[in-house]
Protein backbone atom coordinates (compact mmCIF):
# COMPACT_ATOMS: atom_id res chain seq x y z
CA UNK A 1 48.33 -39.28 113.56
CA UNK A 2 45.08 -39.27 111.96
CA UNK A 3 44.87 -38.52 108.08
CA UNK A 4 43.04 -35.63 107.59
CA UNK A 5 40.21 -35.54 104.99
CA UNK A 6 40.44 -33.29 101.91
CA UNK A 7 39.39 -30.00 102.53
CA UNK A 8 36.93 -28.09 100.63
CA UNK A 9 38.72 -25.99 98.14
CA UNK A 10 38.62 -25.02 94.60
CA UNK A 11 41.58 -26.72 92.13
CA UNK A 12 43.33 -23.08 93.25
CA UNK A 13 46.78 -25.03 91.52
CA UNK A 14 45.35 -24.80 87.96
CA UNK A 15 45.38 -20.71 88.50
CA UNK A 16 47.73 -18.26 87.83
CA UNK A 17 46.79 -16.43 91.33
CA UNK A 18 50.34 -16.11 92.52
CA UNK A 19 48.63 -17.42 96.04
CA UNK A 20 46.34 -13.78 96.32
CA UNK A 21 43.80 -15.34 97.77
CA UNK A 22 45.70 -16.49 100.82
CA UNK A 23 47.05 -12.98 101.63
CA UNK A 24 44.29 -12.61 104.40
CA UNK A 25 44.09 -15.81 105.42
CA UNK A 26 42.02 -18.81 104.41
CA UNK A 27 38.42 -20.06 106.21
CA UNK A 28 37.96 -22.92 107.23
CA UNK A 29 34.94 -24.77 108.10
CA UNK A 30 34.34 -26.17 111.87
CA UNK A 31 34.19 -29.89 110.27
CA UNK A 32 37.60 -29.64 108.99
CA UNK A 33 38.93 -27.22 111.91
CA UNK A 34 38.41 -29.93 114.46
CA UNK A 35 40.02 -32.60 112.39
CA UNK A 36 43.22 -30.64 112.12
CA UNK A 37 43.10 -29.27 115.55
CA UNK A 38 42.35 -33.27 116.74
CA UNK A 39 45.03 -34.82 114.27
CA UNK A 40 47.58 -32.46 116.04
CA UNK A 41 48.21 -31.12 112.62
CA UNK A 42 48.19 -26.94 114.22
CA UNK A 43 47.03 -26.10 117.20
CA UNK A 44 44.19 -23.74 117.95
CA UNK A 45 46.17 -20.49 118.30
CA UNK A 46 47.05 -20.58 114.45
CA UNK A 47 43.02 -19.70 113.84
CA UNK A 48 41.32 -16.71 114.87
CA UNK A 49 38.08 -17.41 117.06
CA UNK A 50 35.15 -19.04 114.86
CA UNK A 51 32.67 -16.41 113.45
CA UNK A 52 29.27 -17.03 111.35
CA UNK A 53 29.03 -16.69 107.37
CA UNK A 54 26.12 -17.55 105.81
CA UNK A 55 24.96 -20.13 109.14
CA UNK A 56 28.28 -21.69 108.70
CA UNK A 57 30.65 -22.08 111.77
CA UNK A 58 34.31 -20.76 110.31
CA UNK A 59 37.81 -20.42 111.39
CA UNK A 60 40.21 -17.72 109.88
CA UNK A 61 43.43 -19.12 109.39
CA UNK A 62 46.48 -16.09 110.89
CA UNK A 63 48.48 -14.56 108.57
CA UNK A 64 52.35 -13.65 108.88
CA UNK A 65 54.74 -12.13 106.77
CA UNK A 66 51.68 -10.97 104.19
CA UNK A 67 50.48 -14.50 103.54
CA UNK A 68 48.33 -17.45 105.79
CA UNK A 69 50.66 -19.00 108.13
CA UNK A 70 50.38 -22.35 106.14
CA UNK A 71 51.14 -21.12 102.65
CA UNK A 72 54.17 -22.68 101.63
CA UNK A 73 57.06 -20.84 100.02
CA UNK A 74 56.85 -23.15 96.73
CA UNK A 75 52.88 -22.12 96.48
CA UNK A 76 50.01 -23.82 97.47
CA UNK A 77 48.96 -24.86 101.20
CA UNK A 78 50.35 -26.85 103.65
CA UNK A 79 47.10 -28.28 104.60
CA UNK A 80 46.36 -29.37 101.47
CA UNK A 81 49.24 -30.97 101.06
CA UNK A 82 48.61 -33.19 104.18
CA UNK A 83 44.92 -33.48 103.50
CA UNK A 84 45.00 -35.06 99.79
C-alpha cells in the first residue's frame, strides 16, 4: 500500500472541540481523495459525489451514527492517523 501524504488540516488535536467539526462530515480535496481512493485506504462509496467550493474540486466524507465515518472513537481521524 501506498503511504498517503498528510492531508490538509488544521492542528484540530490542540482544541477542545470534542470532534464538532466532524459531525457533518469532513471535505476533502480531489488531490488527496484520489490518493486514498488509489492507496485502497476507503473506497469511493464512503464520499459523497465531488461538488465545487471556491473552484476547488471536493469530496464530503459520509457520516454515521452523528459523526464522519472515519472519526475514531478515541477522537481525532482515521485518515490522519494513516496520513502523518
Amino acid at each position: 500500500m501506498m503511504a498517503v501524504n498528510k492531508f490538509q488540516h488544521p492542528d484540530c488535536m490542540k482544541t477542545d472541540c470534542a470532534d464538532a467539526c466532524c459531525r457533518y462530515g469532513a471535505d476533502v480535496f480531489k488531490e488527496e481523495y484520489d490518493r486514498i481512493i488509489s492507496s485502497h485506504v476507503a473506497s469511493p462509496d464512503k464520499f459523497t459525489k465531488p461538488y465545487v467550493s471556491d473552484g476547488d474540486i471536493l469530496y464530503r466524507t459520509r457520516v454515521r451514527k452523528g459523526g464522519c465515518i472515519f472519526l475514531s472513537p478515541q477522537r481525532g481521524c482515521r485518515l490522519h492517523s494513516i496520513g502523518l
